[in-house]
Each structure stands twice: as structure tokens, then as C-alpha cells.
PDB file of N, CA and C in Angstrom:
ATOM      1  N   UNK A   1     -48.972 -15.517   2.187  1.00  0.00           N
ATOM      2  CA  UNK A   1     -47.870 -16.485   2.167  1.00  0.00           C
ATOM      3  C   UNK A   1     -46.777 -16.108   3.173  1.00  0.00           C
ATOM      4  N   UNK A   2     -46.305 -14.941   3.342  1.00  0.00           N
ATOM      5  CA  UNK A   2     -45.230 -13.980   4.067  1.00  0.00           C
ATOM      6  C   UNK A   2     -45.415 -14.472   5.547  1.00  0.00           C
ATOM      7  N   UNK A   3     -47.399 -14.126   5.985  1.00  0.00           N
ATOM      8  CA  UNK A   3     -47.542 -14.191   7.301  1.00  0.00           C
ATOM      9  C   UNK A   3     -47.626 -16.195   8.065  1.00  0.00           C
ATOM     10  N   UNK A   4     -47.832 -16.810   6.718  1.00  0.00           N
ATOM     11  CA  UNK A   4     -47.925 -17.988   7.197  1.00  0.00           C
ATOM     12  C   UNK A   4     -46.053 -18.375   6.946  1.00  0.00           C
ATOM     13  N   UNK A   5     -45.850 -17.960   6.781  1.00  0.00           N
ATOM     14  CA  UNK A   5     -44.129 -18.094   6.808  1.00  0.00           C
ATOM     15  C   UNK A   5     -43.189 -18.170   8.158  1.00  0.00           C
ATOM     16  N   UNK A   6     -44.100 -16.551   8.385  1.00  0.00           N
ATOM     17  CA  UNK A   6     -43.534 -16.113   9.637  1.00  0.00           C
ATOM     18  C   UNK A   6     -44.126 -17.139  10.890  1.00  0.00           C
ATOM     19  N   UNK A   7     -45.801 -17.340  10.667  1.00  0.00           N
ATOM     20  CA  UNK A   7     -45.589 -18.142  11.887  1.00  0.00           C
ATOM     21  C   UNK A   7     -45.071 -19.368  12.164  1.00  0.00           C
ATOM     22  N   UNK A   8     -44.749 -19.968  10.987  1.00  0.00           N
ATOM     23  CA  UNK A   8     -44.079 -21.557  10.979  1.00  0.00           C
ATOM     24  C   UNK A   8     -43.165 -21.194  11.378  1.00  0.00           C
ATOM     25  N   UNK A   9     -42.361 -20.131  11.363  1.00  0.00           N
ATOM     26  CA  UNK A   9     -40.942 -20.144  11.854  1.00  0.00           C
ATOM     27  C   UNK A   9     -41.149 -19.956  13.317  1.00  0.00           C
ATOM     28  N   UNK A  10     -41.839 -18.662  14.318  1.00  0.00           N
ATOM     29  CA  UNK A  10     -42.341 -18.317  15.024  1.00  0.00           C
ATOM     30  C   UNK A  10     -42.998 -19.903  16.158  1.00  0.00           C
ATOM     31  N   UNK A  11     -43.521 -20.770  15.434  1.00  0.00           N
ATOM     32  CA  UNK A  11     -43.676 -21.669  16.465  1.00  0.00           C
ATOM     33  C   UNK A  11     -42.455 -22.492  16.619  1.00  0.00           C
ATOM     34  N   UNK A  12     -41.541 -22.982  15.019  1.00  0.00           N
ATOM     35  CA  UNK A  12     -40.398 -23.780  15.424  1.00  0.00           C
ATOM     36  C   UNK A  12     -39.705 -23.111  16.284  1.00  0.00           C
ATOM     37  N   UNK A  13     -39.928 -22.001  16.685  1.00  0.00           N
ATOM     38  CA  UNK A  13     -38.775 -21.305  17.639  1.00  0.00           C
ATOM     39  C   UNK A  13     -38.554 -21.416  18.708  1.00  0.00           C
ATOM     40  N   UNK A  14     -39.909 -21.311  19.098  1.00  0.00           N
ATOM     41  CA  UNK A  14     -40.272 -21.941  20.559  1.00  0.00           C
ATOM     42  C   UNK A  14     -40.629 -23.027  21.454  1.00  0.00           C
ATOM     43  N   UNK A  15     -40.649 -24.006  19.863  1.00  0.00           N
ATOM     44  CA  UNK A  15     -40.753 -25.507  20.679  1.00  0.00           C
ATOM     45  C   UNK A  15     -38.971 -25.698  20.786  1.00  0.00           C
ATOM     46  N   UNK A  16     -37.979 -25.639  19.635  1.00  0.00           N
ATOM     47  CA  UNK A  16     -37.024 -25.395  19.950  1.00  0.00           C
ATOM     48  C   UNK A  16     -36.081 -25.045  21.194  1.00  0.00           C
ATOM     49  N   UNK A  17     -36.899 -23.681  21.852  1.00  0.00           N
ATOM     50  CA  UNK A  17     -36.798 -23.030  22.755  1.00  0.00           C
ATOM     51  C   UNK A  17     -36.330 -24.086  24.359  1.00  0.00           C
ATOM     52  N   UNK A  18     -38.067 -24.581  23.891  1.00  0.00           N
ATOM     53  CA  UNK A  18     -38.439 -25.538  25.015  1.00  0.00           C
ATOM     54  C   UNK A  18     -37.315 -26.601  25.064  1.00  0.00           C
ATOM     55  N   UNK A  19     -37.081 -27.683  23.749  1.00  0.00           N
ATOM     56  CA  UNK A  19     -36.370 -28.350  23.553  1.00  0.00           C
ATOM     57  C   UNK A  19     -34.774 -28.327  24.020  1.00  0.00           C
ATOM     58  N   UNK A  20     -34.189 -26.995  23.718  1.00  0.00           N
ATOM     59  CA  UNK A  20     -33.391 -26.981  24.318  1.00  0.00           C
ATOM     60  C   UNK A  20     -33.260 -26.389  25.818  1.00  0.00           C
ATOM     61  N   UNK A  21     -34.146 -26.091  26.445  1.00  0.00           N
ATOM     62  CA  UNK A  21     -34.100 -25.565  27.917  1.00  0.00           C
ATOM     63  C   UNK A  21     -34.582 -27.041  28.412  1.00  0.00           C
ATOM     64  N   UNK A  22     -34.852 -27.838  27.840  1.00  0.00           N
ATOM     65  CA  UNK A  22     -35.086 -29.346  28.731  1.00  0.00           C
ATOM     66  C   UNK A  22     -34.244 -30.459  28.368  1.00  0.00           C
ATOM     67  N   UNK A  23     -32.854 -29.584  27.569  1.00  0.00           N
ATOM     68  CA  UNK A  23     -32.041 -30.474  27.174  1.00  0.00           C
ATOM     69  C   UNK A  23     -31.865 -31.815  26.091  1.00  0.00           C
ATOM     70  N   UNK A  24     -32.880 -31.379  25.543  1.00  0.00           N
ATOM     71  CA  UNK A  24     -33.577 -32.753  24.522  1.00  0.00           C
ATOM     72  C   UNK A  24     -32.742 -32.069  22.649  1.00  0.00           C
ATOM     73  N   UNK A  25     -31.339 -32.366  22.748  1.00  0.00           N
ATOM     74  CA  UNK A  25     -30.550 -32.146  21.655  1.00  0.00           C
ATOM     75  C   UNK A  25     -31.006 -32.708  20.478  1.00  0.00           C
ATOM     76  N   UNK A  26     -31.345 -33.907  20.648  1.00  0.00           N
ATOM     77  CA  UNK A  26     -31.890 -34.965  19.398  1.00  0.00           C
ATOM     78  C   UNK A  26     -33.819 -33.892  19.044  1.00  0.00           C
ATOM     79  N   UNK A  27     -33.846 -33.472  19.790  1.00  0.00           N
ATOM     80  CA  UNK A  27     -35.441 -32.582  19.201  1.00  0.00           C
ATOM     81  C   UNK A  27     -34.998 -31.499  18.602  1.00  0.00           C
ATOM     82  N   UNK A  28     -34.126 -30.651  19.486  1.00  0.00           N
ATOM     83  CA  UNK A  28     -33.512 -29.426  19.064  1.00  0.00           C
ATOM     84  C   UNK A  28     -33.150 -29.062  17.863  1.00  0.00           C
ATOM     85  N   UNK A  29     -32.041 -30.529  17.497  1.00  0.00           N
ATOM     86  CA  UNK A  29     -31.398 -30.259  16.560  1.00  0.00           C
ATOM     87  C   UNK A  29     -32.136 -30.389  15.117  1.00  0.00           C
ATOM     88  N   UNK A  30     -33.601 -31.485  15.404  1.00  0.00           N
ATOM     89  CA  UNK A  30     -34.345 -31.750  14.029  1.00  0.00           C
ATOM     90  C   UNK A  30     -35.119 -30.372  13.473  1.00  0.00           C
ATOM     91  N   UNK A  31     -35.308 -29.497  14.695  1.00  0.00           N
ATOM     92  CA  UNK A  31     -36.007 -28.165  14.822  1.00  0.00           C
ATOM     93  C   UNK A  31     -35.075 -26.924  13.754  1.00  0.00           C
ATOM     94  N   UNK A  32     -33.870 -27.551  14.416  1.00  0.00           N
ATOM     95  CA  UNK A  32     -32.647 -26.589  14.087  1.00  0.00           C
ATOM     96  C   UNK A  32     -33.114 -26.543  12.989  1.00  0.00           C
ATOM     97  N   UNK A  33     -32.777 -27.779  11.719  1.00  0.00           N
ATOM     98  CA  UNK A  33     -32.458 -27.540  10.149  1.00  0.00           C
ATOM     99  C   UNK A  33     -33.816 -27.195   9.472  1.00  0.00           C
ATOM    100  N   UNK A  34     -35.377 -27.531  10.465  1.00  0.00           N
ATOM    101  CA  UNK A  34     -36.246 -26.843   9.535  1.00  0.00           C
ATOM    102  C   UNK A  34     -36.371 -25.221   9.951  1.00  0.00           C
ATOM    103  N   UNK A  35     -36.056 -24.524  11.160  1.00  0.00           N
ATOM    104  CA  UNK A  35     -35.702 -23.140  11.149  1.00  0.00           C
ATOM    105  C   UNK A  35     -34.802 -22.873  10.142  1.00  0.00           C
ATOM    106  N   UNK A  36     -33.625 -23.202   9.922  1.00  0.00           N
ATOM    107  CA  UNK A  36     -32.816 -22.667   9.124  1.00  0.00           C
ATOM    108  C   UNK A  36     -33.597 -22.759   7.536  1.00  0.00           C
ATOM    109  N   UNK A  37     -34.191 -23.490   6.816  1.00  0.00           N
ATOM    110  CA  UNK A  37     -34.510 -23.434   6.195  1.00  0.00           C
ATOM    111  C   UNK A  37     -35.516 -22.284   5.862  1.00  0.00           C
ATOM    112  N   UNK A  38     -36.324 -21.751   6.767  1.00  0.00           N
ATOM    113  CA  UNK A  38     -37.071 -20.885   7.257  1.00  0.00           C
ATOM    114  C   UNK A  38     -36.070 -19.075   6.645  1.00  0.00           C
ATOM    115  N   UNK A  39     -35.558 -19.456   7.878  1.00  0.00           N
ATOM    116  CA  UNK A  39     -34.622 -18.029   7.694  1.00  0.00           C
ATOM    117  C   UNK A  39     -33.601 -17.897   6.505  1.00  0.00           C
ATOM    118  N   UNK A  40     -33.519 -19.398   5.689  1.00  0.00           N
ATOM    119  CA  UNK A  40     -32.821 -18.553   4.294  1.00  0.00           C
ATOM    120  C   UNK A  40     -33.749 -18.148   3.856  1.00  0.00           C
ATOM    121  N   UNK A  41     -35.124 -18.728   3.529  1.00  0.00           N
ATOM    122  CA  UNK A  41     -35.855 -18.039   2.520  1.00  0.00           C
ATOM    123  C   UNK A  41     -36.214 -16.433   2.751  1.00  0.00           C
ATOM    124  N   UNK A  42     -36.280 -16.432   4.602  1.00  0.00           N
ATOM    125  CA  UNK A  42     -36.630 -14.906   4.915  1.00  0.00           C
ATOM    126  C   UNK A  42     -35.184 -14.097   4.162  1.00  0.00           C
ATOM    127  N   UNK A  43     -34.087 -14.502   4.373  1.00  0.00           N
ATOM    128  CA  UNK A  43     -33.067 -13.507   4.126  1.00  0.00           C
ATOM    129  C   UNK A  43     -33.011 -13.300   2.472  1.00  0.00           C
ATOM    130  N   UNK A  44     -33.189 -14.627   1.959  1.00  0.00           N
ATOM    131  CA  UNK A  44     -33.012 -14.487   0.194  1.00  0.00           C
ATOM    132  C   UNK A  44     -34.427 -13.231   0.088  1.00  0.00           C
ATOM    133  N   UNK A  45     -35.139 -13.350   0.594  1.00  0.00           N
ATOM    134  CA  UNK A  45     -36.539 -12.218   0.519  1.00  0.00           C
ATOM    135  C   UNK A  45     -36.490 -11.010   1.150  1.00  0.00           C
ATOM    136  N   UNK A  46     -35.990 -10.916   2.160  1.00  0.00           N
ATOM    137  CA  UNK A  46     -35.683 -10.025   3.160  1.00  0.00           C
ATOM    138  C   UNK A  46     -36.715  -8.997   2.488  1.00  0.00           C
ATOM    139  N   UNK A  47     -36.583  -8.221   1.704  1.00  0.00           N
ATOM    140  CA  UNK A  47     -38.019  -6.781   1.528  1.00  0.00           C
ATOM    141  C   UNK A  47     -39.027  -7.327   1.669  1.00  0.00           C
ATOM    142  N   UNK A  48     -39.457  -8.677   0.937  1.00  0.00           N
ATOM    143  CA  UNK A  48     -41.178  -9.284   1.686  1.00  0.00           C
ATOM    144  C   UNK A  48     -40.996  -9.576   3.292  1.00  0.00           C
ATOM    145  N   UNK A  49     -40.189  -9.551   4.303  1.00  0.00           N
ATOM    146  CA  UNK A  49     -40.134 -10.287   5.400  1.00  0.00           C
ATOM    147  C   UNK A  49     -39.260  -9.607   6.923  1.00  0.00           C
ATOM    148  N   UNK A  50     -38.991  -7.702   6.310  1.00  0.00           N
ATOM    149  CA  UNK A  50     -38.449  -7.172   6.793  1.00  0.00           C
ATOM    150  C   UNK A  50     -39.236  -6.605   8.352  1.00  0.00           C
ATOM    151  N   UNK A  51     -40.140  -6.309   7.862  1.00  0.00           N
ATOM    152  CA  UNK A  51     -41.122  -5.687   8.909  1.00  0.00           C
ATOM    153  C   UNK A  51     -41.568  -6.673   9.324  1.00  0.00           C
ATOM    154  N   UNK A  52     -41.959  -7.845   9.646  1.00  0.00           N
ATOM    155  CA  UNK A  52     -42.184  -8.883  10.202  1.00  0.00           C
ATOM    156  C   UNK A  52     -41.293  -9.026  11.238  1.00  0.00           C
ATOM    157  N   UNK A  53     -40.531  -9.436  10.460  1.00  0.00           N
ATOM    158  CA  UNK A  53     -39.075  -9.872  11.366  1.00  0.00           C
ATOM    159  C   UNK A  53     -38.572  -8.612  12.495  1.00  0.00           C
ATOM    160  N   UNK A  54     -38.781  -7.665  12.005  1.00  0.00           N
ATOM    161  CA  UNK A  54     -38.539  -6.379  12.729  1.00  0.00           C
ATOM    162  C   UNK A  54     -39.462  -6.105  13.979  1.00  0.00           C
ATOM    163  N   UNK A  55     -40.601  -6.687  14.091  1.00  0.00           N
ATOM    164  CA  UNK A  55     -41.662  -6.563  15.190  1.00  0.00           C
ATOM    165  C   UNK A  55     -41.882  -7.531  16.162  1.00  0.00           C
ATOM    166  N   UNK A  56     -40.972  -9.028  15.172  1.00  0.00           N
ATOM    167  CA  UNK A  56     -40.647 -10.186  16.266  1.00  0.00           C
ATOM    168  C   UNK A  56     -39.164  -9.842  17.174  1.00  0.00           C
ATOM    169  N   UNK A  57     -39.039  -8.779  17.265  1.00  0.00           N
ATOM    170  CA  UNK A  57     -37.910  -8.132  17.884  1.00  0.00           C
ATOM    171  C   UNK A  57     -38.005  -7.904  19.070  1.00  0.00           C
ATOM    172  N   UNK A  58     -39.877  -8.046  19.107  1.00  0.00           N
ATOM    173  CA  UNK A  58     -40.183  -7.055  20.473  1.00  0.00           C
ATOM    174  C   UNK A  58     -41.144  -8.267  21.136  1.00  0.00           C
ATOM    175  N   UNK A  59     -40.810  -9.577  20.390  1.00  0.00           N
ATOM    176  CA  UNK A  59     -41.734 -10.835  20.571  1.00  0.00           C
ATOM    177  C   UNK A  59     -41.240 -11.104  22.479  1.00  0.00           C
ATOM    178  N   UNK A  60     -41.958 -12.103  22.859  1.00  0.00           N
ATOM    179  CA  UNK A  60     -42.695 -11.987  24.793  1.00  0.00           C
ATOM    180  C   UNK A  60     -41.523 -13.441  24.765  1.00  0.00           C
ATOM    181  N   UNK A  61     -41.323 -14.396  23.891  1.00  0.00           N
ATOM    182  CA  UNK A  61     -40.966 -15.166  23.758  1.00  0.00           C
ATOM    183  C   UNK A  61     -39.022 -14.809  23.497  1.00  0.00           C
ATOM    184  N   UNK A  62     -37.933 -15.314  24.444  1.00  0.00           N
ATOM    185  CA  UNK A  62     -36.682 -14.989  24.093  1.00  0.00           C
ATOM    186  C   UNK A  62     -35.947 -15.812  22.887  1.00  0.00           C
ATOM    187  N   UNK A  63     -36.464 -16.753  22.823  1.00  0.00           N
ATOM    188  CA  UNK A  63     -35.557 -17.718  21.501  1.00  0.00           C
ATOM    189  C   UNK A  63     -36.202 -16.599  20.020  1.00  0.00           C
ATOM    190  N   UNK A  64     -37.567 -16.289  20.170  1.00  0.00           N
ATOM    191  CA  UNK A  64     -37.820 -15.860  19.510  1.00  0.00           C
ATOM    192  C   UNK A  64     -37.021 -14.539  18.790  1.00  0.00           C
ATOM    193  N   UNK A  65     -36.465 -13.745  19.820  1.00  0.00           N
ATOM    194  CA  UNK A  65     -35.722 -12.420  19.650  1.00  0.00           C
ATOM    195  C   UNK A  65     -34.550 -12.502  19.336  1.00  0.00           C
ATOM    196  N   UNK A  66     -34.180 -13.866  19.743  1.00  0.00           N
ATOM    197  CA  UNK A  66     -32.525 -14.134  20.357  1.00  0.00           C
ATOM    198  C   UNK A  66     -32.159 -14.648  18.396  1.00  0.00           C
ATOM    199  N   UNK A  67     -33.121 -15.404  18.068  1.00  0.00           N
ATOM    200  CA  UNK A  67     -33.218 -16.247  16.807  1.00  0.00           C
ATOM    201  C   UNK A  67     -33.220 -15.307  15.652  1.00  0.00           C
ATOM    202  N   UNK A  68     -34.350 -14.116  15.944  1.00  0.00           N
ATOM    203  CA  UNK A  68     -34.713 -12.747  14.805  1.00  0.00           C
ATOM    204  C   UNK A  68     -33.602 -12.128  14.758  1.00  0.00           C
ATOM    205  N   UNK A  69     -33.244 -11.818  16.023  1.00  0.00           N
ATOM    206  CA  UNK A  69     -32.334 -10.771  15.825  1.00  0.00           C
ATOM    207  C   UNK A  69     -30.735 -11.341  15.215  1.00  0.00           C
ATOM    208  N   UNK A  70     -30.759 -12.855  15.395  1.00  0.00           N
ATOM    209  CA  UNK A  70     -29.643 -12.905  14.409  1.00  0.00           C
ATOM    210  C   UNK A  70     -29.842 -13.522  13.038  1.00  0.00           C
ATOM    211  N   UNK A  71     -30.902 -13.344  12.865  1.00  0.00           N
ATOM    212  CA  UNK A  71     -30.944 -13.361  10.804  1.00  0.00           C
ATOM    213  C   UNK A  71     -30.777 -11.925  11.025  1.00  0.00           C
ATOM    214  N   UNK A  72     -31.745 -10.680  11.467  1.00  0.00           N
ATOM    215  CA  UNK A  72     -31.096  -9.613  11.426  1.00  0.00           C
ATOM    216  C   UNK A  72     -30.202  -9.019  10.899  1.00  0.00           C
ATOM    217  N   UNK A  73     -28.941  -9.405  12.015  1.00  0.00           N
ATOM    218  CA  UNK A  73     -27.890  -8.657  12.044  1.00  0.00           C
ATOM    219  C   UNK A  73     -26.994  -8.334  11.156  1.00  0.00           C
ATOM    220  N   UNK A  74     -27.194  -9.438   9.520  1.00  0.00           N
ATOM    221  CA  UNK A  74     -26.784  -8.495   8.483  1.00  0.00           C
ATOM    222  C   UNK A  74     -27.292  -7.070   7.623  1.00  0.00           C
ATOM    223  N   UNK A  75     -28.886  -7.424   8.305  1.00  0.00           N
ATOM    224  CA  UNK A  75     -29.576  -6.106   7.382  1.00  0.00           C
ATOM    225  C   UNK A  75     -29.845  -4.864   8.396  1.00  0.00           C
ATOM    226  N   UNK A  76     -30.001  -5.225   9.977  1.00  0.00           N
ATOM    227  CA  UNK A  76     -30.392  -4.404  11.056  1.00  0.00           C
ATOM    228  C   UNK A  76     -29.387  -4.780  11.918  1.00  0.00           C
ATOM    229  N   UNK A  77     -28.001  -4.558  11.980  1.00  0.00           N
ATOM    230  CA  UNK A  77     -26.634  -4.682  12.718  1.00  0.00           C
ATOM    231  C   UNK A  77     -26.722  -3.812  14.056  1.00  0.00           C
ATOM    232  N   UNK A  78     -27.354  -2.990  14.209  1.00  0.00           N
ATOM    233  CA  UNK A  78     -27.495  -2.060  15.351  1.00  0.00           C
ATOM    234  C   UNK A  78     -28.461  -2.601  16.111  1.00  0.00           C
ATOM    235  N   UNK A  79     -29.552  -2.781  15.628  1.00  0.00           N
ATOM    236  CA  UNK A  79     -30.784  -3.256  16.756  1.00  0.00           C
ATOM    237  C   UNK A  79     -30.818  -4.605  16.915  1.00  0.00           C
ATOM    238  N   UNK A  80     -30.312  -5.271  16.324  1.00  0.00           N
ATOM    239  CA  UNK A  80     -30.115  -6.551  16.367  1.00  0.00           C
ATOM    240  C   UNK A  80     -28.795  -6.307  17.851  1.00  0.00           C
ATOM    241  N   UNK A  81     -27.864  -6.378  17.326  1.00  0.00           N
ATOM    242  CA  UNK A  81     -27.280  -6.232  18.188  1.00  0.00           C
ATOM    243  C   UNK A  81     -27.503  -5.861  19.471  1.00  0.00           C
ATOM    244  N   UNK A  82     -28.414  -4.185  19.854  1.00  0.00           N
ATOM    245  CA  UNK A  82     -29.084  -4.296  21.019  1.00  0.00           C
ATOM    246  C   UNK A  82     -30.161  -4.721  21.285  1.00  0.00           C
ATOM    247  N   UNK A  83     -30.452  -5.724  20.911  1.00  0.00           N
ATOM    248  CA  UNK A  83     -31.658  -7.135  21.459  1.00  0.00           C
ATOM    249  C   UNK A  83     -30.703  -7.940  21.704  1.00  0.00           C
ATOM    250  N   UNK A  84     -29.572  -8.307  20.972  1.00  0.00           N
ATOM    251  CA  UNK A  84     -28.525  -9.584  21.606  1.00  0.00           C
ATOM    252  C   UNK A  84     -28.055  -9.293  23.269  1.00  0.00           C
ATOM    253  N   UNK A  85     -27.772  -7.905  23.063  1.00  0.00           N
ATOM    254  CA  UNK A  85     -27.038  -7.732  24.359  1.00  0.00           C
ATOM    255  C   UNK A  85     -28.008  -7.779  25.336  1.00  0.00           C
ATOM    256  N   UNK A  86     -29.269  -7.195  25.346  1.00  0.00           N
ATOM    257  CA  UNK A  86     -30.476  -7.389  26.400  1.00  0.00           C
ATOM    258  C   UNK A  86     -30.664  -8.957  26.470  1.00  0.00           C
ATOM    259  N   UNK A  87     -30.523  -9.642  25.590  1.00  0.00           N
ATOM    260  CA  UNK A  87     -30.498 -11.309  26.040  1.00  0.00           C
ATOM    261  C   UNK A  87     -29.276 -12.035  26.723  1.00  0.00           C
ATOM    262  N   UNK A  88     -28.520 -11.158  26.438  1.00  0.00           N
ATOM    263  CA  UNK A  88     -26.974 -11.903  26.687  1.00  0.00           C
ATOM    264  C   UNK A  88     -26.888 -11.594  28.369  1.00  0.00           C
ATOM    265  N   UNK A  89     -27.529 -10.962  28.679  1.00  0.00           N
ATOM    266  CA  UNK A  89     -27.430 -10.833  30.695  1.00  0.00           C
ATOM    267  C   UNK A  89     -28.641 -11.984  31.112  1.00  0.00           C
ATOM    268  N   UNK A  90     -29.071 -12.233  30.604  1.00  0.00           N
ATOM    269  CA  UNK A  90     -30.171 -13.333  31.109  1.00  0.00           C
ATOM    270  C   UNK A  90     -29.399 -14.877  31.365  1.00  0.00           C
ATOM    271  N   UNK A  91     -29.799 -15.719  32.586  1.00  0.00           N
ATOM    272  CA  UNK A  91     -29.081 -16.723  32.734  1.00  0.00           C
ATOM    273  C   UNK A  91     -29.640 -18.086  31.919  1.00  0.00           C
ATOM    274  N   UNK A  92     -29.156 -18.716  31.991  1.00  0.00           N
ATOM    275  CA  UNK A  92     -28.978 -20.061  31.075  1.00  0.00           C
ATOM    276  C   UNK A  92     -28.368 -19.795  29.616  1.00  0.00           C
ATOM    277  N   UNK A  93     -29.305 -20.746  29.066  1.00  0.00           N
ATOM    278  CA  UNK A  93     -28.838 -21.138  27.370  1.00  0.00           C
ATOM    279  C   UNK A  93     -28.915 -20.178  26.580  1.00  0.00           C
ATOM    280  N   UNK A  94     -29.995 -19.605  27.094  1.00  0.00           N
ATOM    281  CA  UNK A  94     -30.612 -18.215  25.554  1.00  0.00           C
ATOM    282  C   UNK A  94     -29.815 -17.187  25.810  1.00  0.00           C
ATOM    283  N   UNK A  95     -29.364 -16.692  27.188  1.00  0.00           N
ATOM    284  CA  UNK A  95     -28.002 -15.676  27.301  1.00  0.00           C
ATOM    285  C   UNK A  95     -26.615 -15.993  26.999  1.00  0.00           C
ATOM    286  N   UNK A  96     -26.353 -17.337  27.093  1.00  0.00           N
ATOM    287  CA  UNK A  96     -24.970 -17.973  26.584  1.00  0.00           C
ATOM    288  C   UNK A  96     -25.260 -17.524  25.297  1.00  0.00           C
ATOM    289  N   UNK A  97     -25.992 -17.968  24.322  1.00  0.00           N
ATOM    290  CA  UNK A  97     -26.530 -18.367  22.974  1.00  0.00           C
ATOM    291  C   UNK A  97     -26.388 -16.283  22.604  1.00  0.00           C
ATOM    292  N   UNK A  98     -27.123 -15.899  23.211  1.00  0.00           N
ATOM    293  CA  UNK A  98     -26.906 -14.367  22.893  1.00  0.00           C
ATOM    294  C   UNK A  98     -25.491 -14.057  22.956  1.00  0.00           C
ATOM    295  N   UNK A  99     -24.725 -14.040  23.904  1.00  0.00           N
ATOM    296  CA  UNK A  99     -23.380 -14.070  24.179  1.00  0.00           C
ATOM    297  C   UNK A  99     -22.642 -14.197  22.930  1.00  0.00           C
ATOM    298  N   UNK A 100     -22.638 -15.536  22.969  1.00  0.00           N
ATOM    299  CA  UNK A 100     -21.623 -16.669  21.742  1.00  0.00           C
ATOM    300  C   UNK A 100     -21.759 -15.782  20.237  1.00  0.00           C
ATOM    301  N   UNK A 101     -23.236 -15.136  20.175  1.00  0.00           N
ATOM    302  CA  UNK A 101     -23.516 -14.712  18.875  1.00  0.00           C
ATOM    303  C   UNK A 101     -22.621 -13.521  18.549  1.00  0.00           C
ATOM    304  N   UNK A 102     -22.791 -12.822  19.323  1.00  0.00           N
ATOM    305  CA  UNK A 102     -22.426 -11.153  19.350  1.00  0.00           C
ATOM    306  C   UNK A 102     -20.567 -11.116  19.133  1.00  0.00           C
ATOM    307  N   UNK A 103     -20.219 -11.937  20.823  1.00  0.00           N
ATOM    308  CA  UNK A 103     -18.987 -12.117  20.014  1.00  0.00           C
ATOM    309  C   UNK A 103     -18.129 -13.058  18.742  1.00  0.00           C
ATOM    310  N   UNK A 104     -18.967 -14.117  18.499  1.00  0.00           N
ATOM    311  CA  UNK A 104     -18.548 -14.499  17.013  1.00  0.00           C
ATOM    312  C   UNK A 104     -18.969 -13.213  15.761  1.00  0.00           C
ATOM    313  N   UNK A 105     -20.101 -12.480  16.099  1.00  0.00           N
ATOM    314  CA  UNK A 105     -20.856 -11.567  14.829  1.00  0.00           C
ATOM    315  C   UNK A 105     -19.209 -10.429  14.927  1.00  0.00           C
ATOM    316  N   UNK A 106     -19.097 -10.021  16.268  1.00  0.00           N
ATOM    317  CA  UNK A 106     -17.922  -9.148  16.519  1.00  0.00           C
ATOM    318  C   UNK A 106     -16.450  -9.518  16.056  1.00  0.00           C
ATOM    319  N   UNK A 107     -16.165 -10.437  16.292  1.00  0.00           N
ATOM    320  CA  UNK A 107     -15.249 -11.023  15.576  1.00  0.00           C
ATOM    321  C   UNK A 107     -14.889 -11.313  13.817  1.00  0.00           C
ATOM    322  N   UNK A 108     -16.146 -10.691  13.158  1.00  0.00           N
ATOM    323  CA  UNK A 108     -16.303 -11.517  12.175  1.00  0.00           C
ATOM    324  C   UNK A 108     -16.502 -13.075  11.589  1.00  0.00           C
ATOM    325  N   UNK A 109     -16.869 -13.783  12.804  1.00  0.00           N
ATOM    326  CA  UNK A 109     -17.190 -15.071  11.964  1.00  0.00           C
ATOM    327  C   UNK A 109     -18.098 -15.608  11.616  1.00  0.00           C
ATOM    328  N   UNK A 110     -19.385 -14.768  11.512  1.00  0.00           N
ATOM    329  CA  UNK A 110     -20.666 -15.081  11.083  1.00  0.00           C
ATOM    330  C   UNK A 110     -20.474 -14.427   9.703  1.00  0.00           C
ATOM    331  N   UNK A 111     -20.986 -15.483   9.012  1.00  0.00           N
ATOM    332  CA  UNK A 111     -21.283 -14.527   7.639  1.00  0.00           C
ATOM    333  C   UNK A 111     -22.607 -13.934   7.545  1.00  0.00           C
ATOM    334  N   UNK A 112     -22.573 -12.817   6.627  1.00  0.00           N
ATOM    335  CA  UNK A 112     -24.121 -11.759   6.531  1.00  0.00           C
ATOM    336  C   UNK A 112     -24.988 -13.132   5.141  1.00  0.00           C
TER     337      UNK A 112
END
């Protein structure tokens, strides 16, 4: 159940990905609310979904890392964090998007 979890999330990520690197907001955004749905259940679970999530860290795909590493960053605040910053020098959306995260997470306005 865990691994078919992970990949439903794992593909919304990257059509997402696509979606928003071709500017298509109205796709993006329908993508958005079934990921999120995704990543509460990983976080309400987090011990079934830790090591998963922890190895999509090192995923080939950047929305993918950029996305993990911030459900992350309430339970893995350090490595999360340095996967944000290795995304946050990359140009376009997914380095803005890394950016925006780190300093809202830094700021405190993300909640864990």
C-alpha cells in the first residue's frame, strides 16, 4: 500500500513538474490539491513513509526533491534543507520554488 502511495505521488510530481515548466496553471493547480492530499497522508504516517520519502531525496527528477524535501522539513530539517539549497541555484521555477521555500521555512511561516 506504502509503495503504491509513493508512486502516485511520485508521478503527480512530475507531470506537475511539466505542467508548470510549460506554464499550464489550470493543470498545475488540479495536480496541486491531489499531491497535497498525498503528502498529508505521508506526514499523518510519516514512520510507514519515512524511508521512502528519504531516498526520493536523491530522485533524477527536481520537482520531485524540491516537493520531498519540503514535506520533509518538519521531520528531516537539515537535509531537507540541503536539497532545497542545491535546488535553489538552479534557474527557472523549481529554483525560485526552492528559494521561496527555505526562506518562508526560515522565517517561520511554514507550518511543520
Amino acid at each position: 500500500m506504502e509503495r503504491k502511495i509513493i508512486q502516485k505521488y511520485v508521478d503527480l510530481v512530475i507531470k506537475r513538474g511539466i505542467f508548470q515548466e510549460e506554464g499550464n496553471s489550470k493543470e498545475s493547480n488540479k495536480l496541486y490539491d491531489k499531491i497535497e492530499k498525498y503528502r498529508k497522508t505521508m506526514k499523518d504516517n510519516m514512520e510507514l513513509y519515512i524511508e521512502d520519502l528519504k531516498n526520493l531525496l536523491n530522485h533524477e527528477n527536481d520537482y520531485v526533491r524540491l516537493t520531498t524535501a519540503f514535506t520533509l522539513l518538519p521531520f528531516l530539517e537539515k537535509k531537507s534543507e540541503d536539497v532545497l539549497e542545491k535546488i535553489s541555484i538552479k534557474r527557472g521555477l523549481v529554483g525560485f520554488s526552492a528559494k521561496m521555500i527555505l526562506q518562508e521555512w526560515k522565517k517561520g511561516n511554514l507550518k511543520p
